[in-house]
Protein backbone atom coordinates (compact mmCIF):
# COMPACT_ATOMS: atom_id res chain seq x y z
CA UNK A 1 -70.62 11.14 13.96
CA UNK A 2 -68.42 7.84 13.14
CA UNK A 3 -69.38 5.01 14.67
CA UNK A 4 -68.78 1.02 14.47
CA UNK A 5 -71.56 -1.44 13.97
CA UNK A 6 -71.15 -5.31 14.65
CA UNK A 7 -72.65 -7.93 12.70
CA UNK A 8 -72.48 -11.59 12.32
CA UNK A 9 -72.32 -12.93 16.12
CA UNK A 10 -74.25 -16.12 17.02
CA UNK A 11 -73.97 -19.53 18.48
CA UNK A 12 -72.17 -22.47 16.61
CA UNK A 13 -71.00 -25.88 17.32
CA UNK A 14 -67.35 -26.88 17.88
CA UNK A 15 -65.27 -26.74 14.73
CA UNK A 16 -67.64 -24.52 12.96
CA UNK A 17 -67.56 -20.94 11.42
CA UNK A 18 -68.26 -17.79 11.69
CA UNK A 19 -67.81 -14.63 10.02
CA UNK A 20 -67.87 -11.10 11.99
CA UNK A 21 -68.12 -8.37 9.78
CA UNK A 22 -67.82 -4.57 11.45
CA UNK A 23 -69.39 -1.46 9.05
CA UNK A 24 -67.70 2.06 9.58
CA UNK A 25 -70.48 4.86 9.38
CA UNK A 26 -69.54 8.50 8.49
CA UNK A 27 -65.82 10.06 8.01
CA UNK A 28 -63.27 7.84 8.34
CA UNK A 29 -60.80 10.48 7.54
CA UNK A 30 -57.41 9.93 9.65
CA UNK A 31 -58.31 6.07 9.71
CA UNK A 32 -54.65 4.00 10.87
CA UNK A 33 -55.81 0.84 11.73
CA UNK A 34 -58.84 -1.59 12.72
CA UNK A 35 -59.26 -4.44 14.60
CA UNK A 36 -60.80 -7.23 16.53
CA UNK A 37 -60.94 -7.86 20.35
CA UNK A 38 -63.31 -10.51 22.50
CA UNK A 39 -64.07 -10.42 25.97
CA UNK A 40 -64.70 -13.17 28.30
CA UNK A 41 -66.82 -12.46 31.11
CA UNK A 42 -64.83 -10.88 34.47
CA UNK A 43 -61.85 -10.66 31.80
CA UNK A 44 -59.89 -7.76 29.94
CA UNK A 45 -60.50 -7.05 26.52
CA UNK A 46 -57.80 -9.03 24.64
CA UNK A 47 -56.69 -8.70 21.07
CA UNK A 48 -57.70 -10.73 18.40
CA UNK A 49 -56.29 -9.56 15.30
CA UNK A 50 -55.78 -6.58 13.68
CA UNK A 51 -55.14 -5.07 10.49
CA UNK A 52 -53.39 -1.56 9.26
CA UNK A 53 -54.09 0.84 6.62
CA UNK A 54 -50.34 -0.69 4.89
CA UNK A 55 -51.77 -4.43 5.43
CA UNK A 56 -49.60 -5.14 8.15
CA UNK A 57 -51.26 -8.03 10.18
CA UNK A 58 -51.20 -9.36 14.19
CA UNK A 59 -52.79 -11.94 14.92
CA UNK A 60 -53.00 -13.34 18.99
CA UNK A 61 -51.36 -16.78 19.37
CA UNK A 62 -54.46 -18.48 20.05
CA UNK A 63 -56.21 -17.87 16.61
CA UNK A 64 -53.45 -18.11 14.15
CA UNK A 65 -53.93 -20.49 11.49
CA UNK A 66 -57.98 -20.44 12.50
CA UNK A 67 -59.06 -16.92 12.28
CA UNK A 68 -58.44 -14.18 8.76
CA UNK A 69 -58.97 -10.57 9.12
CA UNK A 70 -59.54 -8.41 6.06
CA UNK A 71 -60.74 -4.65 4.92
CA UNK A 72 -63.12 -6.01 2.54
CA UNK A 73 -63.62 -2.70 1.16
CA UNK A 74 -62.83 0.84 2.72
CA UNK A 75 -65.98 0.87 4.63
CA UNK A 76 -65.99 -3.00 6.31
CA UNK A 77 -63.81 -5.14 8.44
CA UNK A 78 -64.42 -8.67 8.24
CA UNK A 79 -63.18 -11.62 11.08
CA UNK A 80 -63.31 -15.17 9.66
CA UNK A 81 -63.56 -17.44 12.55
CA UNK A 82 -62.98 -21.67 11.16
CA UNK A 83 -62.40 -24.29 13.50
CA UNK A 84 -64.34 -22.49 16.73
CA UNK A 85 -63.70 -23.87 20.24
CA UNK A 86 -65.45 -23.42 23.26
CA UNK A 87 -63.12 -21.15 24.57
CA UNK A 88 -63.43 -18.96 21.57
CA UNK A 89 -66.93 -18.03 23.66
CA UNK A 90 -66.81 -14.24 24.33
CA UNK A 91 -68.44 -10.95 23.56
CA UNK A 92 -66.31 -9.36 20.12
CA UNK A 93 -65.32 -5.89 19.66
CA UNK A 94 -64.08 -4.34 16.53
CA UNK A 95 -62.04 -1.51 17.20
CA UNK A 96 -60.93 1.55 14.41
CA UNK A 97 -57.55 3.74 15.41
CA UNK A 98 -57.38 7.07 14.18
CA UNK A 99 -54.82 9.67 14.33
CA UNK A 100 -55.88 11.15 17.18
CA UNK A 101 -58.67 8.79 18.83
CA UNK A 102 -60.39 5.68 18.91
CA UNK A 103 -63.92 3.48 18.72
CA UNK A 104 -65.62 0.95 19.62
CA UNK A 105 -68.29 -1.04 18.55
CA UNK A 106 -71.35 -2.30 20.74
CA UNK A 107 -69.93 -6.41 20.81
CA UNK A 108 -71.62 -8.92 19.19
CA UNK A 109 -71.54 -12.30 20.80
CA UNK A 110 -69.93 -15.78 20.00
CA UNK A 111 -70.69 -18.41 21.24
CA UNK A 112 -69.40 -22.00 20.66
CA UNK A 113 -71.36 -25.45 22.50
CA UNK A 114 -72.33 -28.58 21.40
């Protein structure tokens, strides 16, 4: 059974970093794409960034120039988070599309206070 494991989450001050890293376990046969999301609370999932098996990037407006995404090997997704804010405080999901289907992880949480 695939499934999506979270690490890295924690608590940081403003302006610091962070690096999310998400570990695909079993077949990842049919793999398209992989990506991050975060959650306030009472909110929708929203997109963070994302990343495609060709290397095609998105990135939401709100953490461009702050936040990389990379497949740092065929197995692990990786969110570098510089700069944090307080409103970069939310629950983060990484997320693998496959042809025909898609996972989640559990979340891991951020959060960002002096």
């Amino acid at each position: 059974q695939v499934q999506l494991v979270e690490s890295g989450g924690g608590s940081v001050r403003p302006g610091g970093s962070l690096r999310l890293s998400c570990t695909i376990s079993g077949s990842f046969f049919g793999l398209r794409a992989m990506g991050w999301y975060r959650q306030h609370p009472g909110n929708q999932r929203e997109l963070v960034a994302s990343l495609t098996n060709s290397g095609i990037t998105n990135f939401a407006d709100f953490v461009k120039g702050r936040f990389t995404i990379a497949r740092d090997n065929s197995r692990e997704l990786s969110l570098q988070m510089n700069s944090l804010k307080p409103e970069d405080t939310a629950v983060y999901y990484c997320k693998a599309v496959f042809d025909t289907s898609e996972l989640w992880g559990q979340g891991t949480q951020v959060t960002v206070s002096s």
